[in-house]
PDB file of N, CA and C in Angstrom:
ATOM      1  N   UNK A   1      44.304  41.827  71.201  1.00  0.00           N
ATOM      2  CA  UNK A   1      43.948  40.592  70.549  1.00  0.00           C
ATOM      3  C   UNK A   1      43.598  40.894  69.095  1.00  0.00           C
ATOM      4  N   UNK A   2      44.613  40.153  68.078  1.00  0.00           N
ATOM      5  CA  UNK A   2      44.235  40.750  66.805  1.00  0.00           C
ATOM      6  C   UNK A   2      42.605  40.278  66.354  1.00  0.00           C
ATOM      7  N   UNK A   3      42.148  40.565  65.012  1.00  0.00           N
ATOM      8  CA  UNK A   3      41.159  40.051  64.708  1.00  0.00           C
ATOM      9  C   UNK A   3      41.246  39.104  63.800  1.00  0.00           C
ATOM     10  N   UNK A   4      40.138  37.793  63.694  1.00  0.00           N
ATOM     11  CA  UNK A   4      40.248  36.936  63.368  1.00  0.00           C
ATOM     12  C   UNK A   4      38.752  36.891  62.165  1.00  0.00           C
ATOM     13  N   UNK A   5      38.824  36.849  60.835  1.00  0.00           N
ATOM     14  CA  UNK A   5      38.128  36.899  59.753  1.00  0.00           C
ATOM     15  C   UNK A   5      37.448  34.967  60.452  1.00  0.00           C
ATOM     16  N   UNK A   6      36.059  35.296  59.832  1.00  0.00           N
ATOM     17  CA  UNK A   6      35.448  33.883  60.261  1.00  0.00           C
ATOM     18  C   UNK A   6      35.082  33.227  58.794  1.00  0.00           C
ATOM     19  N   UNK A   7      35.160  34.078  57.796  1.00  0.00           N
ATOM     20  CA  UNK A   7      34.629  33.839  56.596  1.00  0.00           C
ATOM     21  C   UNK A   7      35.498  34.448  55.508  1.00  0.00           C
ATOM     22  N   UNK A   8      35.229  33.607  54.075  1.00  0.00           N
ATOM     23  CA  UNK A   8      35.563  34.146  53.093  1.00  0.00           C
ATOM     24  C   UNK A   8      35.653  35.733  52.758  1.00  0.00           C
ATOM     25  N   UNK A   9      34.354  36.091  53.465  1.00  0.00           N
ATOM     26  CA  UNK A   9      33.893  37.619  52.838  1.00  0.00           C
ATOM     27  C   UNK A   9      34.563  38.408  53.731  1.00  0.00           C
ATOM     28  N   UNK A  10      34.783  37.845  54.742  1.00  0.00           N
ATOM     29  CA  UNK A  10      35.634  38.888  56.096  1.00  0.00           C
ATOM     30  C   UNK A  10      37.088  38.801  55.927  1.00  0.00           C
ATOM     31  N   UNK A  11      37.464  37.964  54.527  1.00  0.00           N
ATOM     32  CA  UNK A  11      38.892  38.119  54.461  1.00  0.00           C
ATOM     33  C   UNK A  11      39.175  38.976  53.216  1.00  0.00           C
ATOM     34  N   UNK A  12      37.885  39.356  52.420  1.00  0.00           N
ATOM     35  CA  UNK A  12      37.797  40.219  51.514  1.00  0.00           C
ATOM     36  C   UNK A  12      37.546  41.813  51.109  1.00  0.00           C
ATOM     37  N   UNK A  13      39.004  42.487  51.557  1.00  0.00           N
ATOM     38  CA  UNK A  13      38.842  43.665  51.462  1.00  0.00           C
ATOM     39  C   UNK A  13      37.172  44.721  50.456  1.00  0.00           C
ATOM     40  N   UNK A  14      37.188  44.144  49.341  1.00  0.00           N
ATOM     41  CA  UNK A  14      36.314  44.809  48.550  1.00  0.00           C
ATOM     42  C   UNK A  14      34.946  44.456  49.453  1.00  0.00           C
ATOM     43  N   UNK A  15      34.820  43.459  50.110  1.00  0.00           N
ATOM     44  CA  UNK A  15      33.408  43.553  50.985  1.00  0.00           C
ATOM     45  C   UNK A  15      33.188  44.270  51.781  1.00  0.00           C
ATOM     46  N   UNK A  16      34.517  44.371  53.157  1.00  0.00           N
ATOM     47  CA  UNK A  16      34.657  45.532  53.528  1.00  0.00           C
ATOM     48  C   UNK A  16      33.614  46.950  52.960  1.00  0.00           C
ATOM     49  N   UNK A  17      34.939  47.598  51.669  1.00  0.00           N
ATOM     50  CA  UNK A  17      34.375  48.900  51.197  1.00  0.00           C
ATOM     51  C   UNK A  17      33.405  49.034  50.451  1.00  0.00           C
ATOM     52  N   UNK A  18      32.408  47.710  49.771  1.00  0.00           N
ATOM     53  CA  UNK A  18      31.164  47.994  49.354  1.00  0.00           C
ATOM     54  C   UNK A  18      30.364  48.406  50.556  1.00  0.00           C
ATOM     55  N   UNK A  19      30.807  47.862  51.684  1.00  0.00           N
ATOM     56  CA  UNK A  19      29.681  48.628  52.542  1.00  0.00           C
ATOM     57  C   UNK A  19      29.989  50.040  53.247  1.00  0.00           C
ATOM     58  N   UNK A  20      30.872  50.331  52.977  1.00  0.00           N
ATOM     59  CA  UNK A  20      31.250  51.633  53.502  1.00  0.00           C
ATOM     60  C   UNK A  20      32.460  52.076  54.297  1.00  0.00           C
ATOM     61  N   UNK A  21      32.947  50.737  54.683  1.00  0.00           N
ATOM     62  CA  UNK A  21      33.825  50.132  56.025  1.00  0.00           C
ATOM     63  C   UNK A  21      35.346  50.378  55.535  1.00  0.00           C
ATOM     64  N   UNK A  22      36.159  50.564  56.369  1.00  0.00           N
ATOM     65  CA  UNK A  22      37.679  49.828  56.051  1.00  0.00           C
ATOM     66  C   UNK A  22      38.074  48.781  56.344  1.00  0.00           C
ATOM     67  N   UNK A  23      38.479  47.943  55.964  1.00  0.00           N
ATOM     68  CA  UNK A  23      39.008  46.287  56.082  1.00  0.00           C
ATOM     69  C   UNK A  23      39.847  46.668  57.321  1.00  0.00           C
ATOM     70  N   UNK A  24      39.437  45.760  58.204  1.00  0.00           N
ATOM     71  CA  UNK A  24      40.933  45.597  59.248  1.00  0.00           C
ATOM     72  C   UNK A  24      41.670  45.792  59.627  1.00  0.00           C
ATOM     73  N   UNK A  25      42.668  45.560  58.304  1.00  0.00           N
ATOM     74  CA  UNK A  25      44.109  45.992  58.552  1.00  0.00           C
ATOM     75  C   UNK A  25      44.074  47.533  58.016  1.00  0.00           C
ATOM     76  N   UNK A  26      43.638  47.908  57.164  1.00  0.00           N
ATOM     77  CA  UNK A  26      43.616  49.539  56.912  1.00  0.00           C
ATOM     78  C   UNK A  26      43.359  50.267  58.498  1.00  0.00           C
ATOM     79  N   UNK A  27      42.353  49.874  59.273  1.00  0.00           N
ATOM     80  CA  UNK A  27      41.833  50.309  59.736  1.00  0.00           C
ATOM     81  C   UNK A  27      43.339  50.119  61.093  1.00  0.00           C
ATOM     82  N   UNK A  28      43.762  49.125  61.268  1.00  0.00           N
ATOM     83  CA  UNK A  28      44.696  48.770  62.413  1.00  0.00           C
ATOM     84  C   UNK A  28      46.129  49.835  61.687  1.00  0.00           C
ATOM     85  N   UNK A  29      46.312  50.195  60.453  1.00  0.00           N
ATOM     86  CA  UNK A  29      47.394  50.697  60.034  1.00  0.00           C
ATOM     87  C   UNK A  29      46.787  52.305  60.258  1.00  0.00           C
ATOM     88  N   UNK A  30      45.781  52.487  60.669  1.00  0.00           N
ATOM     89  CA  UNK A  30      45.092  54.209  60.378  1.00  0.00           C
ATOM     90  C   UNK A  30      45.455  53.989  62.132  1.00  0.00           C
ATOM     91  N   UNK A  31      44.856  53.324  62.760  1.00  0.00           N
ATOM     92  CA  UNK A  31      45.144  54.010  64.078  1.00  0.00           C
ATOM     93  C   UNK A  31      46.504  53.921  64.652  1.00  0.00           C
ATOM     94  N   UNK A  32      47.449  52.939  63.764  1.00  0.00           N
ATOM     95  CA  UNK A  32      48.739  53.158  64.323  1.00  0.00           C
ATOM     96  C   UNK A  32      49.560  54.213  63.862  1.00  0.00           C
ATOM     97  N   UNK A  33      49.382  54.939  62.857  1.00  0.00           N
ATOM     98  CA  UNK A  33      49.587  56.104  62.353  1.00  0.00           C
ATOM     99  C   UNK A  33      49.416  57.274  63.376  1.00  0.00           C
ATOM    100  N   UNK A  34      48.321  57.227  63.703  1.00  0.00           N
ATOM    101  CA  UNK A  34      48.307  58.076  64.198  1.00  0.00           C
ATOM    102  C   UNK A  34      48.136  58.032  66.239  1.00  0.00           C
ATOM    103  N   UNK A  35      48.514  56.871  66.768  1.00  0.00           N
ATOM    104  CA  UNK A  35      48.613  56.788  68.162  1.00  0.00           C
ATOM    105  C   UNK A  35      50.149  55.751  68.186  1.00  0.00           C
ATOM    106  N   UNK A  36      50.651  55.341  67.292  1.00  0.00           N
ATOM    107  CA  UNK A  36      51.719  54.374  67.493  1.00  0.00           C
ATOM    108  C   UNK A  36      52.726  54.966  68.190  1.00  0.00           C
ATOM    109  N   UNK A  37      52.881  56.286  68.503  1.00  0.00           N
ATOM    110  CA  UNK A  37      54.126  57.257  70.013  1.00  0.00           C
ATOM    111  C   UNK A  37      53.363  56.746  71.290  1.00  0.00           C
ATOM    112  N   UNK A  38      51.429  56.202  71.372  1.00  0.00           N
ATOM    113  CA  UNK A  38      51.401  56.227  72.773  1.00  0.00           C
ATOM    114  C   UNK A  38      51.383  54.964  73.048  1.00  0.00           C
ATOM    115  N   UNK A  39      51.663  54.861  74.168  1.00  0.00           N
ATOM    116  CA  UNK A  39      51.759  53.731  75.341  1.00  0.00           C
ATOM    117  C   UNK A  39      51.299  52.836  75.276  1.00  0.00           C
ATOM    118  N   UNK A  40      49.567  52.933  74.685  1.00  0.00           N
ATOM    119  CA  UNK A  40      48.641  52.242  75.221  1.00  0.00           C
ATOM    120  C   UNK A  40      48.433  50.542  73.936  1.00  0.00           C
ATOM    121  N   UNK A  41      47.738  49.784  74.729  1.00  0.00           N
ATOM    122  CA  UNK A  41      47.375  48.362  73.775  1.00  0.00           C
ATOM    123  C   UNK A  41      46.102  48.707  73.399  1.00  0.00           C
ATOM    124  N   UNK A  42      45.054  49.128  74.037  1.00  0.00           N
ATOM    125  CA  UNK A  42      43.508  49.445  73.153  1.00  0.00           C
ATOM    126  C   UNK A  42      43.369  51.292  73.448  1.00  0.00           C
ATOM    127  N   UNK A  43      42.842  51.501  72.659  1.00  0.00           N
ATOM    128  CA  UNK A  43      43.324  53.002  72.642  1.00  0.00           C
ATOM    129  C   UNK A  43      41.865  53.424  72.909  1.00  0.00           C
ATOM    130  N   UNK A  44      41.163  54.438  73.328  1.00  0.00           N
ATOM    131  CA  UNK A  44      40.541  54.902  73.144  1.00  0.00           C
ATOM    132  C   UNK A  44      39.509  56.099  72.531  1.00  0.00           C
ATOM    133  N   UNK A  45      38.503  56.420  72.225  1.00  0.00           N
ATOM    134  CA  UNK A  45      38.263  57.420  71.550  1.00  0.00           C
ATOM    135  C   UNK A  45      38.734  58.708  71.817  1.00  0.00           C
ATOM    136  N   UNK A  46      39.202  59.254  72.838  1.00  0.00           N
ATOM    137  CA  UNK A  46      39.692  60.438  73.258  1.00  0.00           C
ATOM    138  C   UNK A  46      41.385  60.815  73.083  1.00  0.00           C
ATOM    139  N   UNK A  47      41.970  59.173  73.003  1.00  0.00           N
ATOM    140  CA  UNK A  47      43.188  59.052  72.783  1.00  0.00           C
ATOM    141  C   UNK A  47      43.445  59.665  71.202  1.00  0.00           C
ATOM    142  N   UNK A  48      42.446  59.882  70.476  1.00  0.00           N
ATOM    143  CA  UNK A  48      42.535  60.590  69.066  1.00  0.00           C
ATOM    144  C   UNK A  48      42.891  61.882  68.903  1.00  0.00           C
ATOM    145  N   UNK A  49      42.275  62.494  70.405  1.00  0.00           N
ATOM    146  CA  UNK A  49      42.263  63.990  70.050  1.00  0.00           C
ATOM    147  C   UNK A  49      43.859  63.987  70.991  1.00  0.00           C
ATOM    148  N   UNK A  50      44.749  63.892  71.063  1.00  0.00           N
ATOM    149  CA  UNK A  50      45.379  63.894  72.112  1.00  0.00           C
ATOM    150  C   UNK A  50      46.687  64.580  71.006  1.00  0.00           C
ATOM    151  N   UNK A  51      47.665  65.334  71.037  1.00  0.00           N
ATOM    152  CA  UNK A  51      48.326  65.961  70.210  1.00  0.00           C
ATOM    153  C   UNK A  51      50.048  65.093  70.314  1.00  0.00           C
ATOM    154  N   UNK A  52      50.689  64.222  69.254  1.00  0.00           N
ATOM    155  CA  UNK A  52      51.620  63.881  69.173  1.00  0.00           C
ATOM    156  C   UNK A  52      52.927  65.182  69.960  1.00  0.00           C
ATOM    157  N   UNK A  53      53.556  64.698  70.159  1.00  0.00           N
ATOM    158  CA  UNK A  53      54.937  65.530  70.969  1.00  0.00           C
ATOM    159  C   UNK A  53      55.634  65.719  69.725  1.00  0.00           C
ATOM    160  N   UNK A  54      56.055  67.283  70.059  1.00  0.00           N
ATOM    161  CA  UNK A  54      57.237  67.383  68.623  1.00  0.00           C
ATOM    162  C   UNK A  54      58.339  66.972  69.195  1.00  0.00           C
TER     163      UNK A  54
END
């Protein structure tokens, strides 16, 4: 289920990274980078350490 911004400020990347955060979609493009070979729809934390297939 994608995510849905409720506010101005939640559609505003720079609010995001004043607080420390990655906006959303950075954040949905970082984990498909690096799990988009597996299977899964919600991935989990362990699914990180898991080693791509050459």
């Amino acid at each position: 289920m994608p995510w849905t911004p409720r506010s101005a400020a939640h559609r505003d990347p720079e609010q995001w990274r004043r607080r420390g955060l990655l906006p959303p979609a950075e954040l949905d493009a970082l984990v498909h980078a690096r799990l988009g070979w597996l299977p899964v729809d919600d991935p989990t934390y362990a699914d990180f350490f898991v080693e791509p297939p050459a």
